[in-house]
N, C-alpha and C. Protein backbone atom coordinates (compact mmCIF):
# COMPACT_ATOMS: atom_id res chain seq x y z
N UNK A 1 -21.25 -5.77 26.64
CA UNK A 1 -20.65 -5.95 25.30
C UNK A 1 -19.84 -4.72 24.90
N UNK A 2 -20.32 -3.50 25.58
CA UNK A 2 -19.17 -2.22 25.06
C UNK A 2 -18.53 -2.31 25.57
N UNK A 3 -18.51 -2.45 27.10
CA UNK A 3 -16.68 -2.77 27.66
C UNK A 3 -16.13 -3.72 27.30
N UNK A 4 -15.98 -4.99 26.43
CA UNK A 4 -15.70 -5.82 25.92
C UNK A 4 -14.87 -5.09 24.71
N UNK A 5 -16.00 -4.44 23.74
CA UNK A 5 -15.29 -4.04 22.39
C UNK A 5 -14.27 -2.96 22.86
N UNK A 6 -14.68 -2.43 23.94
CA UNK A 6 -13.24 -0.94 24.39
C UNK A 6 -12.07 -1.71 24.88
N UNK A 7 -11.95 -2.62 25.45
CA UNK A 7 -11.16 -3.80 25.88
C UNK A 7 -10.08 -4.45 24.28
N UNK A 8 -10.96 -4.78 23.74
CA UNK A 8 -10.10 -5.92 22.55
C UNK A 8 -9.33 -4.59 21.41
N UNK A 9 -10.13 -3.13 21.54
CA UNK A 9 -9.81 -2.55 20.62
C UNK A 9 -8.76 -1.92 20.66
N UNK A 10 -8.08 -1.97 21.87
CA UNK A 10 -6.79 -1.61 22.25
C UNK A 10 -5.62 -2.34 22.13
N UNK A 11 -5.51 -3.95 21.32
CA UNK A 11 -5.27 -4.64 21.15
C UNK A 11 -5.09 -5.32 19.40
N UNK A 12 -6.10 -4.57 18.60
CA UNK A 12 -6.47 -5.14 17.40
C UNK A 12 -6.08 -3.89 16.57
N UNK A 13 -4.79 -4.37 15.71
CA UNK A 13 -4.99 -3.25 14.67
C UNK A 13 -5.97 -3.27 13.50
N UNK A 14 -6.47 -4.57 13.29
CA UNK A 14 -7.52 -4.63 12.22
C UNK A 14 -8.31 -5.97 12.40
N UNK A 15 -9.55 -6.15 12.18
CA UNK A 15 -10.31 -7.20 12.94
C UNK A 15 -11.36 -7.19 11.22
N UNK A 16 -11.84 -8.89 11.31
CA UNK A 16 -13.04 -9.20 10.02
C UNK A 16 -14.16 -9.34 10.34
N UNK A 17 -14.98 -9.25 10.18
CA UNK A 17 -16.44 -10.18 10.64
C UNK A 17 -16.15 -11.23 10.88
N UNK A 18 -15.57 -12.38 10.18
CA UNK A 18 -15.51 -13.78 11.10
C UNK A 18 -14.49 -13.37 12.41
N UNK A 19 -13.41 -12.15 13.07
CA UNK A 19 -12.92 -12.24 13.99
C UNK A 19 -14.26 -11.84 15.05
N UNK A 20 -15.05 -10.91 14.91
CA UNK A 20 -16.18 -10.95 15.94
C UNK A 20 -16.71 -12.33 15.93
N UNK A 21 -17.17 -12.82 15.08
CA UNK A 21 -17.80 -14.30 15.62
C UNK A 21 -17.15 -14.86 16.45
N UNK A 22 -15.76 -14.99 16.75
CA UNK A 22 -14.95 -15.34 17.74
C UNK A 22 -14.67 -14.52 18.83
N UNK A 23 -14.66 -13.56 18.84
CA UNK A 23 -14.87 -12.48 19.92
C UNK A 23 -16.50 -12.12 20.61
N UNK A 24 -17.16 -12.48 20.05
CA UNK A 24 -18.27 -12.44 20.74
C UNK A 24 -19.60 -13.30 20.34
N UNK A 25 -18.72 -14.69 20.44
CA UNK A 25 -20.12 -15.94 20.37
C UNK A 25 -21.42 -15.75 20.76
N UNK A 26 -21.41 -14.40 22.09
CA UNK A 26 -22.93 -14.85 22.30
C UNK A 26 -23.65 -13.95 21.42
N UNK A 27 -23.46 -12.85 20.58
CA UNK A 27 -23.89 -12.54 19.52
C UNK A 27 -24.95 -13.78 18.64
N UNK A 28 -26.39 -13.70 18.38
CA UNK A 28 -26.25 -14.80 17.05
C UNK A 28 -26.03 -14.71 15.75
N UNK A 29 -26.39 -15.31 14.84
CA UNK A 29 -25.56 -15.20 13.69
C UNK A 29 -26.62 -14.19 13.14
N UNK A 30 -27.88 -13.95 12.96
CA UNK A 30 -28.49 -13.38 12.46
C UNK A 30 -27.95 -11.99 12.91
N UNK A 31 -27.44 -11.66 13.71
CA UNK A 31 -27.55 -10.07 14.22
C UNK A 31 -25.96 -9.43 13.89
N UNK A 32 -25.48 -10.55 14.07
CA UNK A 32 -23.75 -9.61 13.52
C UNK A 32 -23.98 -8.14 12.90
N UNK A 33 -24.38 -8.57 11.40
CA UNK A 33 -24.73 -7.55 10.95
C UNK A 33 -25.18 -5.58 10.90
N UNK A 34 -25.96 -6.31 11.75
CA UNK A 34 -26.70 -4.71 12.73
C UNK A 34 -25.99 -4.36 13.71
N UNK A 35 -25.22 -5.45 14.59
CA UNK A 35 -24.23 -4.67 15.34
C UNK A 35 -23.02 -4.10 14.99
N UNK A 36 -22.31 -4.51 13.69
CA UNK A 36 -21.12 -3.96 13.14
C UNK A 36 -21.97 -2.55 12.52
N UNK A 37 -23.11 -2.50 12.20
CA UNK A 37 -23.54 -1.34 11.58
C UNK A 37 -23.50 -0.48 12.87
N UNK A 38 -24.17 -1.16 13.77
CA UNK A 38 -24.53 0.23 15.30
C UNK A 38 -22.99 0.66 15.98
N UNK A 39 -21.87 -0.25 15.54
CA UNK A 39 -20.83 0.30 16.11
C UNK A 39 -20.20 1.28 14.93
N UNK A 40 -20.53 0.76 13.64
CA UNK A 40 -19.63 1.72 12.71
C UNK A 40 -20.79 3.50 12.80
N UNK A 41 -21.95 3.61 13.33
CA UNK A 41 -22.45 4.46 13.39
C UNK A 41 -22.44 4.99 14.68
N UNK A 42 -21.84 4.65 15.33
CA UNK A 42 -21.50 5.02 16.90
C UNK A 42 -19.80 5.89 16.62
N UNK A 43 -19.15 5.43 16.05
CA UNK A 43 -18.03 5.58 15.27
C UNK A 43 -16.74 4.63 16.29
N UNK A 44 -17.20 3.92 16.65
CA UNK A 44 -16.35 2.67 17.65
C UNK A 44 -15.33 2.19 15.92
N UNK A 45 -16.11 1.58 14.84
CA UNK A 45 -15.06 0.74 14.30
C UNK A 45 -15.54 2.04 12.89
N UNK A 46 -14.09 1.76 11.99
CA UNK A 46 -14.10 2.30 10.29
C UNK A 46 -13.79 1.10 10.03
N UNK A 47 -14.97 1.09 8.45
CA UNK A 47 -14.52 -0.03 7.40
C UNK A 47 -13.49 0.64 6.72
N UNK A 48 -12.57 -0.19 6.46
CA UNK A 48 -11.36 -0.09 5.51
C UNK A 48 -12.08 -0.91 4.19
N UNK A 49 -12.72 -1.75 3.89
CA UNK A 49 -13.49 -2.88 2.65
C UNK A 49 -14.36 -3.47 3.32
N UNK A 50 -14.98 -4.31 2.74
CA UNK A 50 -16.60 -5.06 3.11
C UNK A 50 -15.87 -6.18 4.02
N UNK A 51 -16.41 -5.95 5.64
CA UNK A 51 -16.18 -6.73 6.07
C UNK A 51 -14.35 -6.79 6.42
N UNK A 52 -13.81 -5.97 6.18
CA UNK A 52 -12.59 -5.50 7.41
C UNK A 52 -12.63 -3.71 7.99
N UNK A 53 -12.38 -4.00 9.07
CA UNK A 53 -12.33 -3.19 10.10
C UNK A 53 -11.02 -2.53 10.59
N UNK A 54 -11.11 -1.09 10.67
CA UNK A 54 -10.41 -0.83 12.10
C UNK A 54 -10.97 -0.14 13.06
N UNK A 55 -10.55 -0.36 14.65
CA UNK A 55 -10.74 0.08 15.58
C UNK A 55 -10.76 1.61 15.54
N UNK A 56 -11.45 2.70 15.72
CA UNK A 56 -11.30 4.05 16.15
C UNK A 56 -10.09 4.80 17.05
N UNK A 57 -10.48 4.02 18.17
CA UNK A 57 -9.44 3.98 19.59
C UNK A 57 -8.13 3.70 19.02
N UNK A 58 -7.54 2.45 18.16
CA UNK A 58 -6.50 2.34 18.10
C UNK A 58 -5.81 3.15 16.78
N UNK A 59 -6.24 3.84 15.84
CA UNK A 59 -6.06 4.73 14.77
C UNK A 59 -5.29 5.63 15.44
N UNK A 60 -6.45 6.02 16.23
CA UNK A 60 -6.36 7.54 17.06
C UNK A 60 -5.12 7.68 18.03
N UNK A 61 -4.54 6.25 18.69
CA UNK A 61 -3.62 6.05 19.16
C UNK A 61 -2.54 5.63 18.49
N UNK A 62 -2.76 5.19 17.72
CA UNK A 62 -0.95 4.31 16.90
C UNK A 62 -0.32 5.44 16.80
N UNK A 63 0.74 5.55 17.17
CA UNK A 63 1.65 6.63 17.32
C UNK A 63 2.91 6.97 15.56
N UNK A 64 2.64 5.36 14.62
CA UNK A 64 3.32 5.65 13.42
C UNK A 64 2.31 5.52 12.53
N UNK A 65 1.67 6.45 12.13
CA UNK A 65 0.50 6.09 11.57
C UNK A 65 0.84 5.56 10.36
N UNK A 66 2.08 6.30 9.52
CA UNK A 66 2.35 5.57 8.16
C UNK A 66 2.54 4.25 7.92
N UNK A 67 3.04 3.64 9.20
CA UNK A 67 3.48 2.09 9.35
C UNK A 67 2.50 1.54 9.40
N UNK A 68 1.35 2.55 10.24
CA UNK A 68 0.02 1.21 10.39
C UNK A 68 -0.82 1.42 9.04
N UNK A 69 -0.37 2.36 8.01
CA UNK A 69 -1.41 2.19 6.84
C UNK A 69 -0.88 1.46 6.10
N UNK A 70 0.81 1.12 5.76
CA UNK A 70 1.63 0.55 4.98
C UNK A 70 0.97 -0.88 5.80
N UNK A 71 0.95 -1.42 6.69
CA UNK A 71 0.31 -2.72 7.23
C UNK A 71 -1.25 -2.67 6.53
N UNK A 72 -2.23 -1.65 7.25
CA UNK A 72 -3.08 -2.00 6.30
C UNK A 72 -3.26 -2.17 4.62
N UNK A 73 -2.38 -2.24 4.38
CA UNK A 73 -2.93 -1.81 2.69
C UNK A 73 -2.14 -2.92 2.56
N UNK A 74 -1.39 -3.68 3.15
CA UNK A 74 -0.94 -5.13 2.83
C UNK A 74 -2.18 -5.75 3.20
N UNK A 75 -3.07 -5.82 4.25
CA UNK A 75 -4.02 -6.88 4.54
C UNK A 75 -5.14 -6.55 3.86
N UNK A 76 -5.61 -4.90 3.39
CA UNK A 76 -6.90 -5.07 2.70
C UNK A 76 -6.69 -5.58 1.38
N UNK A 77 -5.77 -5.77 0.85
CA UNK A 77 -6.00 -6.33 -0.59
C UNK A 77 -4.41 -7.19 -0.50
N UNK A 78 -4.71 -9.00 -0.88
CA UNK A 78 -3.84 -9.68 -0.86
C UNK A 78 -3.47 -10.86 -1.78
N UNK A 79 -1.83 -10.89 -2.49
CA UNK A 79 -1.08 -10.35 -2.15
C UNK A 79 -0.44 -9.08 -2.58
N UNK A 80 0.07 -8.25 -1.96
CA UNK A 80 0.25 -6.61 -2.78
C UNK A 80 1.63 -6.20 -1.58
N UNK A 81 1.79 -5.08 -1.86
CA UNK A 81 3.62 -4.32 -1.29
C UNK A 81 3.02 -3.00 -1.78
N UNK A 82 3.25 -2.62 -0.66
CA UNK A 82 3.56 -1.00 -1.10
C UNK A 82 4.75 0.19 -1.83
N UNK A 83 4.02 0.34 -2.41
CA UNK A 83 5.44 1.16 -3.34
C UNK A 83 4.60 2.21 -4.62
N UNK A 84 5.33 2.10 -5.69
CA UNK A 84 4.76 3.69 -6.21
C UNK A 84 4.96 4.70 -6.31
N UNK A 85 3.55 5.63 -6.06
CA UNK A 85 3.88 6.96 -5.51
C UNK A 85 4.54 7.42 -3.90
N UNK A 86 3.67 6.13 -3.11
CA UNK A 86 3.80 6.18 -1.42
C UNK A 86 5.25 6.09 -1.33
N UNK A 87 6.03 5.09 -1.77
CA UNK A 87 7.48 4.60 -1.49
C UNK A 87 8.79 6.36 -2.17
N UNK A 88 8.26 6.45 -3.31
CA UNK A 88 8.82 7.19 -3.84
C UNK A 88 9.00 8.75 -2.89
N UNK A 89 7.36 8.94 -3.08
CA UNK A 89 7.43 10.17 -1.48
C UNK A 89 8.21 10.13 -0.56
N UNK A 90 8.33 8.63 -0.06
CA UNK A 90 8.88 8.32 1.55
C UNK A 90 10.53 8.68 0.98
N UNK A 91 10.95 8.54 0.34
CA UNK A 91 12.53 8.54 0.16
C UNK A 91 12.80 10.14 -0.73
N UNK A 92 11.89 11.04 -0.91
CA UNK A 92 11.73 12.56 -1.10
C UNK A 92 12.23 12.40 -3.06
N UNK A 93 12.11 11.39 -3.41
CA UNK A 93 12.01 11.10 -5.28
C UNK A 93 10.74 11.87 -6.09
N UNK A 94 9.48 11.96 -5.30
CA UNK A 94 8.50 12.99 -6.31
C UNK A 94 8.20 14.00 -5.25
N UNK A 95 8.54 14.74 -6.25
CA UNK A 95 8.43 16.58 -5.27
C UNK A 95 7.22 17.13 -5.50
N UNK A 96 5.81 16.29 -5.37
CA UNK A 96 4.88 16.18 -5.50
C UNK A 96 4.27 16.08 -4.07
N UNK A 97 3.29 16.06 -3.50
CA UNK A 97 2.60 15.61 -1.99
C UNK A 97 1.78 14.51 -2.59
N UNK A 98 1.64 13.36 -2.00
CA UNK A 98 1.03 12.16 -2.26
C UNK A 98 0.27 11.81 -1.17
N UNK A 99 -1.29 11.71 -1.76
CA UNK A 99 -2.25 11.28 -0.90
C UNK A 99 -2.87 9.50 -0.97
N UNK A 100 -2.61 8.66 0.31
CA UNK A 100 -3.43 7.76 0.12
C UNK A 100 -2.26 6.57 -0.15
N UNK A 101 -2.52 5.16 -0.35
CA UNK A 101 -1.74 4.49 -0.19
C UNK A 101 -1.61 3.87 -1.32
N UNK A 102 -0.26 3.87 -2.33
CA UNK A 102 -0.12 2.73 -3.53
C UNK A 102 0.22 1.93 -3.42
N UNK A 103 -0.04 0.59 -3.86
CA UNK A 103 0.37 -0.18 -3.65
C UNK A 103 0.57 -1.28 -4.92
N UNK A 104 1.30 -2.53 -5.02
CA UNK A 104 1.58 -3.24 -6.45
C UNK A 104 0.60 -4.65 -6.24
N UNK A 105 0.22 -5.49 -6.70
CA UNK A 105 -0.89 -6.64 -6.24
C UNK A 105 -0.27 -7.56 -7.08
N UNK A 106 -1.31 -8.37 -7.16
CA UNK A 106 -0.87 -9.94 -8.59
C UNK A 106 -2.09 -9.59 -8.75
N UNK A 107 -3.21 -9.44 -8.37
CA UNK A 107 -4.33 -9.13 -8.42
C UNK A 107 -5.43 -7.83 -9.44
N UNK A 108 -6.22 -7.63 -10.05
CA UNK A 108 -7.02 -6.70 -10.67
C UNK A 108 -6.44 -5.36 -9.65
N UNK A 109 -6.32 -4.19 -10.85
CA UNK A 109 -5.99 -2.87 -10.44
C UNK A 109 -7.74 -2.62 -9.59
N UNK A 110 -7.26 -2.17 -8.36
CA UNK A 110 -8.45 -1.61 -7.99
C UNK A 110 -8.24 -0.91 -6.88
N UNK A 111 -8.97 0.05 -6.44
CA UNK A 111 -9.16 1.36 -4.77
C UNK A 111 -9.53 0.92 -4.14
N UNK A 112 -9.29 1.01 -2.65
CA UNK A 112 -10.47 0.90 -1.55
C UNK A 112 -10.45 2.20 -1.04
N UNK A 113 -11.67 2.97 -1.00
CA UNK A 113 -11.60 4.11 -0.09
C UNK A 113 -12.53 4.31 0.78
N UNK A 114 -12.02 4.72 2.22
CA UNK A 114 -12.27 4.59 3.79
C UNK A 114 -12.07 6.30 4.43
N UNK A 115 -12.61 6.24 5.57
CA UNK A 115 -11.91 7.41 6.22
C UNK A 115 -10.58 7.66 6.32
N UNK A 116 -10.23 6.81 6.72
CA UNK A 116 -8.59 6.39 7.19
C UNK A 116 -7.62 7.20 5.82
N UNK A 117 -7.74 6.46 4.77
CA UNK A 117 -6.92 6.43 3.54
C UNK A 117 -7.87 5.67 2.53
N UNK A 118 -7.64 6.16 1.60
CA UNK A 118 -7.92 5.53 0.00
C UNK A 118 -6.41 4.49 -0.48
N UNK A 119 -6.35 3.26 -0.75
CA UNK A 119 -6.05 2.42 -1.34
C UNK A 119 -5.85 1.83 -2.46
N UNK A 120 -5.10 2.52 -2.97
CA UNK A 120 -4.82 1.72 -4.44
C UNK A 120 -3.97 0.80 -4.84
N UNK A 121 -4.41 -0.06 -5.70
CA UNK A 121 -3.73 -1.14 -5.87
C UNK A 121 -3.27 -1.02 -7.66
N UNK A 122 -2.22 -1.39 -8.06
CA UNK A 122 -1.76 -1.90 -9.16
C UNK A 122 -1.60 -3.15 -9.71
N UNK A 123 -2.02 -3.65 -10.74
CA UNK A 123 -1.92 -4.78 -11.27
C UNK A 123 -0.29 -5.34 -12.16
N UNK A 124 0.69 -6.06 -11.40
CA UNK A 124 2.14 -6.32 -12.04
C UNK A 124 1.78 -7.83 -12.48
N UNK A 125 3.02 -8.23 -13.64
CA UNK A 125 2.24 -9.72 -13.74
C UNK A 125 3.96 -10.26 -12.59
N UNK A 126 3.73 -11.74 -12.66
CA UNK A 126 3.91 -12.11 -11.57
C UNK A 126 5.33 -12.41 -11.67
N UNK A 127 6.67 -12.31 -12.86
CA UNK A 127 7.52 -12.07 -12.79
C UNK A 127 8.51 -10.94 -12.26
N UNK A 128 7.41 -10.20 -12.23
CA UNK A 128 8.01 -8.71 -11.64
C UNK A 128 7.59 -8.21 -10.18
N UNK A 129 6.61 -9.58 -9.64
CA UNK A 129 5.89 -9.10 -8.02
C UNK A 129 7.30 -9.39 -7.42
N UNK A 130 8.28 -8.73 -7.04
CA UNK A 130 9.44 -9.20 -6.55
C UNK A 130 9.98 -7.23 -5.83
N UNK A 131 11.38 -7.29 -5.13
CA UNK A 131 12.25 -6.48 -5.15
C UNK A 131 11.41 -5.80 -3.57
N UNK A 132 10.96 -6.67 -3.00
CA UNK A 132 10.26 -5.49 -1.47
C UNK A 132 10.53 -6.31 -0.39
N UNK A 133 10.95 -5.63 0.83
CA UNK A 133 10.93 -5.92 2.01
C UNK A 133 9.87 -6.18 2.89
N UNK A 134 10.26 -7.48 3.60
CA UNK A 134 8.92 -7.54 4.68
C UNK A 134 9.18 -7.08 6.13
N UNK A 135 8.00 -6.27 6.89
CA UNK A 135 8.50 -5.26 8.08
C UNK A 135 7.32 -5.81 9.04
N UNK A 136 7.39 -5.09 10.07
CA UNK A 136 6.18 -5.79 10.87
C UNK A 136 5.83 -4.69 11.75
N UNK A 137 4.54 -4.80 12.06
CA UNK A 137 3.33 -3.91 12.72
C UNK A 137 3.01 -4.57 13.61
N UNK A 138 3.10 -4.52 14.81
CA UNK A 138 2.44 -5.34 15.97
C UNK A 138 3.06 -6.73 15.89
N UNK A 139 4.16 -7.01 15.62
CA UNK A 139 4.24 -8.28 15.13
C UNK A 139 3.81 -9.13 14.16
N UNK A 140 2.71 -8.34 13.20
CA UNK A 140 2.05 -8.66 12.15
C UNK A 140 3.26 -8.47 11.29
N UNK A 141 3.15 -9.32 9.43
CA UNK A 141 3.76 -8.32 8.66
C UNK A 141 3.45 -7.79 7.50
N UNK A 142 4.26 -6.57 6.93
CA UNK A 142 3.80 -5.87 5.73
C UNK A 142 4.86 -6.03 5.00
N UNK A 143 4.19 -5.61 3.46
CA UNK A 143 5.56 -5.59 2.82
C UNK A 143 5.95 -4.24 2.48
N UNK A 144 6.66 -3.62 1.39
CA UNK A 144 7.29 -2.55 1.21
C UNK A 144 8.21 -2.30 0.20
N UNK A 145 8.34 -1.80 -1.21
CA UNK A 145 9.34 -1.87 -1.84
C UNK A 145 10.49 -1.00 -2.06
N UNK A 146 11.63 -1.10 -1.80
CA UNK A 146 12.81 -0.65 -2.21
C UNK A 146 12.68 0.72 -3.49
N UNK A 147 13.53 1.76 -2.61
CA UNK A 147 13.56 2.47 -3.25
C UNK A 147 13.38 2.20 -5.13
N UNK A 148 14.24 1.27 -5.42
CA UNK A 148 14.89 1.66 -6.88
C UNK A 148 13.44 0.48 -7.16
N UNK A 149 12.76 -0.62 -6.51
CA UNK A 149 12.02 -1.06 -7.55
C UNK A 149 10.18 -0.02 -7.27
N UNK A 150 10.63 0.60 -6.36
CA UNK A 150 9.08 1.62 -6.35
C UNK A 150 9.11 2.30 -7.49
N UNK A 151 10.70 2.79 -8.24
CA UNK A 151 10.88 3.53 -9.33
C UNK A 151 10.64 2.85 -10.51
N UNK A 152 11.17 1.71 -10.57
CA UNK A 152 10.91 1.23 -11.70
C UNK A 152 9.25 0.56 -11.67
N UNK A 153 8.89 -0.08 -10.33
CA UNK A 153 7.50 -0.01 -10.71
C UNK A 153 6.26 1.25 -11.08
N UNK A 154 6.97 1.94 -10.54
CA UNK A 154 6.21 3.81 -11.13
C UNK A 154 6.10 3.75 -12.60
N UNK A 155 7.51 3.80 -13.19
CA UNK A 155 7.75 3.75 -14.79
C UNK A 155 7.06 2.70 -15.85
N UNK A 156 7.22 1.52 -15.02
CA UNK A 156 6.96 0.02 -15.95
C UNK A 156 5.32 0.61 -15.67
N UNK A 157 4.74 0.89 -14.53
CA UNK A 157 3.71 1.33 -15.44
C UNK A 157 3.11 2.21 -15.66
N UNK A 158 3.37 3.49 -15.93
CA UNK A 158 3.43 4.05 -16.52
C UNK A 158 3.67 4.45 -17.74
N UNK A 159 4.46 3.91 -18.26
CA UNK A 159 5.45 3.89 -19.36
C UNK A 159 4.54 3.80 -20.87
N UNK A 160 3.76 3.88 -20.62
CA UNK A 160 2.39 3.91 -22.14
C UNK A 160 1.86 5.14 -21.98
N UNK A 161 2.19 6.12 -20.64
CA UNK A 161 1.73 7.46 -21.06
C UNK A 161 3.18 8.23 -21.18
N UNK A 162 4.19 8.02 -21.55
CA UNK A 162 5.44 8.90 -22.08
C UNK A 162 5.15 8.05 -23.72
N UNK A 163 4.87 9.25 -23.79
CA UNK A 163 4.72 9.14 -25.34
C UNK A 163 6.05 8.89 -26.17
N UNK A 164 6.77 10.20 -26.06
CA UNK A 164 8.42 9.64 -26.60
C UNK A 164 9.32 9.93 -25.62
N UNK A 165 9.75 8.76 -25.29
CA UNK A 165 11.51 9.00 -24.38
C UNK A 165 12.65 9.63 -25.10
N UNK A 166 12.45 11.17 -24.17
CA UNK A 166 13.38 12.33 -24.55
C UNK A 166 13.80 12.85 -23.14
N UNK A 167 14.89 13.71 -23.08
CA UNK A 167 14.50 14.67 -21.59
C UNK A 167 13.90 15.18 -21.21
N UNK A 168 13.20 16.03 -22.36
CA UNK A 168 12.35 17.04 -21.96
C UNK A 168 10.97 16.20 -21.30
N UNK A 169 10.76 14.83 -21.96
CA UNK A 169 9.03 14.23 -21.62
C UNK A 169 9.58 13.83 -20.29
N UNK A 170 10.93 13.48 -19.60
CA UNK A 170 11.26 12.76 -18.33
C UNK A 170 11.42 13.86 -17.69
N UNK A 171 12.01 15.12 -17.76
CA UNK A 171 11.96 16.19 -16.84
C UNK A 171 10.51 16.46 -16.45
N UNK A 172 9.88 16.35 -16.79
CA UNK A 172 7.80 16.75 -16.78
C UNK A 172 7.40 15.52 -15.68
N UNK A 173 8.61 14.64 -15.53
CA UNK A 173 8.01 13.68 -14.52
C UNK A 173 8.47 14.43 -13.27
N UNK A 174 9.45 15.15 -12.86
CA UNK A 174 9.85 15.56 -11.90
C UNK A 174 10.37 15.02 -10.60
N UNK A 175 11.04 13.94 -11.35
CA UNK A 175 11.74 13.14 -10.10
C UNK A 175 13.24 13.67 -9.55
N UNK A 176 13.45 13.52 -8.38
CA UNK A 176 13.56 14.28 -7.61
C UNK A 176 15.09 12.81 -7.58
N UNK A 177 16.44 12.54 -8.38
CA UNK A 177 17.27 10.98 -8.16
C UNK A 177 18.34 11.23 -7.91
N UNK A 178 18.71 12.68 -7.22
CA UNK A 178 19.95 12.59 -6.71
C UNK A 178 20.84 12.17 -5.59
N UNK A 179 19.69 11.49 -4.94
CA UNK A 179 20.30 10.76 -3.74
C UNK A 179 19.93 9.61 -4.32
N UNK A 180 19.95 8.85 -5.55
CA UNK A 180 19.74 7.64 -6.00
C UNK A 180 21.36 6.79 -6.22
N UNK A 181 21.53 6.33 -5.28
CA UNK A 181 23.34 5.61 -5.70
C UNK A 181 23.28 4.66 -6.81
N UNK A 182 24.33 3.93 -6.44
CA UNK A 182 24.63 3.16 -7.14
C UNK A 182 24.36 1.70 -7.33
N UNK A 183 24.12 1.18 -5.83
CA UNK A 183 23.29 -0.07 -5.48
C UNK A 183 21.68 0.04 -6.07
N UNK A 184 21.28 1.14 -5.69
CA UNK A 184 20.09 1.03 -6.36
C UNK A 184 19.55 1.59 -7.91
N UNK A 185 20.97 1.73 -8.66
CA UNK A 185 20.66 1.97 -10.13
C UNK A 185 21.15 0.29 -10.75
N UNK A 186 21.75 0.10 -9.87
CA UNK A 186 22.27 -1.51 -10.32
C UNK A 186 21.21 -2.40 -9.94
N UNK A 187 20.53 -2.10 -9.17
CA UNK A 187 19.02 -2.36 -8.79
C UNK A 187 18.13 -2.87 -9.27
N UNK A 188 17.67 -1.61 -10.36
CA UNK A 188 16.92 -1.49 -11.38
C UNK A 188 17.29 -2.47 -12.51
N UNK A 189 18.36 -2.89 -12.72
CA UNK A 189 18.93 -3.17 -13.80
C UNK A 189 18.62 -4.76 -13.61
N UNK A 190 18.49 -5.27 -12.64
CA UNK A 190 17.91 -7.01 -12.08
C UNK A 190 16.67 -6.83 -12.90
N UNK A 191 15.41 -6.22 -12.36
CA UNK A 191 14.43 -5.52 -13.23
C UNK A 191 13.78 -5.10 -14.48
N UNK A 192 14.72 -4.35 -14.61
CA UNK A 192 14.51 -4.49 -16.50
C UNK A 192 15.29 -5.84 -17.38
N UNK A 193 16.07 -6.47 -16.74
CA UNK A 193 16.58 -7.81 -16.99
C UNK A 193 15.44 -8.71 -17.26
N UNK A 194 14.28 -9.00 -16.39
CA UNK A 194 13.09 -9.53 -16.55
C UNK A 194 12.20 -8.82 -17.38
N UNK A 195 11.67 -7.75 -17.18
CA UNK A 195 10.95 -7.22 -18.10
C UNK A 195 11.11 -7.29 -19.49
N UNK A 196 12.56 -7.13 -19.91
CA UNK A 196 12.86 -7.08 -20.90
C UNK A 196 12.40 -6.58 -22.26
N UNK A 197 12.29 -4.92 -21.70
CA UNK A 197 10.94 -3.95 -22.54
C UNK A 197 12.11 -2.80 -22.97
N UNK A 198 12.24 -3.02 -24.37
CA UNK A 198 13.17 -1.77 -24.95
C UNK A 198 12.97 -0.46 -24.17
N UNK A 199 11.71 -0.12 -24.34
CA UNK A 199 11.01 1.72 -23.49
C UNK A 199 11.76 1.22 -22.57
N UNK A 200 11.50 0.93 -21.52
CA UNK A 200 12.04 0.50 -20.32
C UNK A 200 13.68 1.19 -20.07
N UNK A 201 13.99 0.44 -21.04
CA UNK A 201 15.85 0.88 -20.69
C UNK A 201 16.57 2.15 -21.42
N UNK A 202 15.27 2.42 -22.64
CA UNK A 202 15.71 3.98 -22.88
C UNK A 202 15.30 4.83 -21.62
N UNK A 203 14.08 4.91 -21.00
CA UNK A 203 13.83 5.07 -20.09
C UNK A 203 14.84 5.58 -18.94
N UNK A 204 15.44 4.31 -18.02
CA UNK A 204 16.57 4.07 -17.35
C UNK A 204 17.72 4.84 -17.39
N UNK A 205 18.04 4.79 -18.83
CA UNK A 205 19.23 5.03 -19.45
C UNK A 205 19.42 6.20 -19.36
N UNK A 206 17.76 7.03 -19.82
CA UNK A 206 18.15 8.48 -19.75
C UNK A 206 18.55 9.03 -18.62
N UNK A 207 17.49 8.62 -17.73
CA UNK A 207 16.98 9.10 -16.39
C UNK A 207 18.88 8.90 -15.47
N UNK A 208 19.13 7.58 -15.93
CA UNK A 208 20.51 7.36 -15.08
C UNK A 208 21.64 8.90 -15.92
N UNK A 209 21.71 9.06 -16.98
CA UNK A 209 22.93 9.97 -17.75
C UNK A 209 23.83 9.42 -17.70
């Protein structure tokens, strides 16, 4: 059964408890349990949430690790896109270091935290789950949002702790928008079209000059 699990784990970027039931029928049902425990204490698999997994071996090997967390954090909590703080980092917008993965949901704001990465999720309502690209991991896929709506999803929610929209309260955010063009200020503007939240476009407005 261990050369089995060293076998499939070179293969699986993320596996559930019902995928072992299929990977190893002769297991019975009573024992699953104790064996996902004796491998997660062996350190063969990390829980990412109750009942999903990743492989050790293949962590340790994926050669883009950001791609394979931007994949995971699409499958541990679904449906959700990554963006935020993570997206904003990736395109050098908060001159901040950002730990861990943000992400937007339809779903209750909530964390998952693992060895791997901590997971956060944001709660958008469902007119605004829009503006992200889908990419793929192993042939699996993830999603991902666009520069200009990671920004405006940063702000939209946020936007109840800027007390008053001035420069001085938007300079204290320290965004980093000079490589922000023009496609993606026109971007934004699809965006606050839906939202349709006054803060919002003073917001915008300033931040654009």
């Amino acid at each position: 059964m261990k050369r089995k699990l060293l076998q499939i784990n070179q293969q699986a970027p993320i596996v559930s408890k019902e995928n072992f039931r299929i990977l190893f029928p002769e297991i019975k049902d009573s024992s699953y349990d104790q064996n996902i425990k004796n491998w997660i204490k062996r350190g063969d698999l990390i829980p990412v949430k109750r009942g999903l997994y990743v492989f050790l071996s293949f962590w340790e090997k994926a050669q883009n690790k950001d791609e394979y967390l931007y994949y995971l954090a699409s499958q541990v909590y679904q449906p959700s896109y990554v963006s935020l703080e993570t997206v904003l980092a990736k395109h050098g917008i908060l001159s901040e270091a950002v730990f861990g993965i943000s992400s937007v949901s339809l779903k209750t704001t909530r964390a998952f935290r693992s060895k791997i990465a901590v997971f956060s999720y944001s709660k958008i309502k469902e007119s605004l789950f829009t503006g992200f690209e889908q990419r793929s991991f192993f042939a699996d896929p993830y999603f991902i949002a666009t520069k200009a709506k990671a920004l405006f999803d940063y702000l939209y929610l946020r936007k109840s702790k800027i007390i008053s929209v001035n420069k001085k309260s938007l300079e204290e955010l320290r965004l980093n928008l000079d490589d922000f063009d023009k496609a993606s200020w026109a971007e934004t503007e699809k965006y606050l079209a839906i939202a349709d939240d006054q803060k919002l476009f003073r917001i915008f407005k300033l931040l654009r000059g």
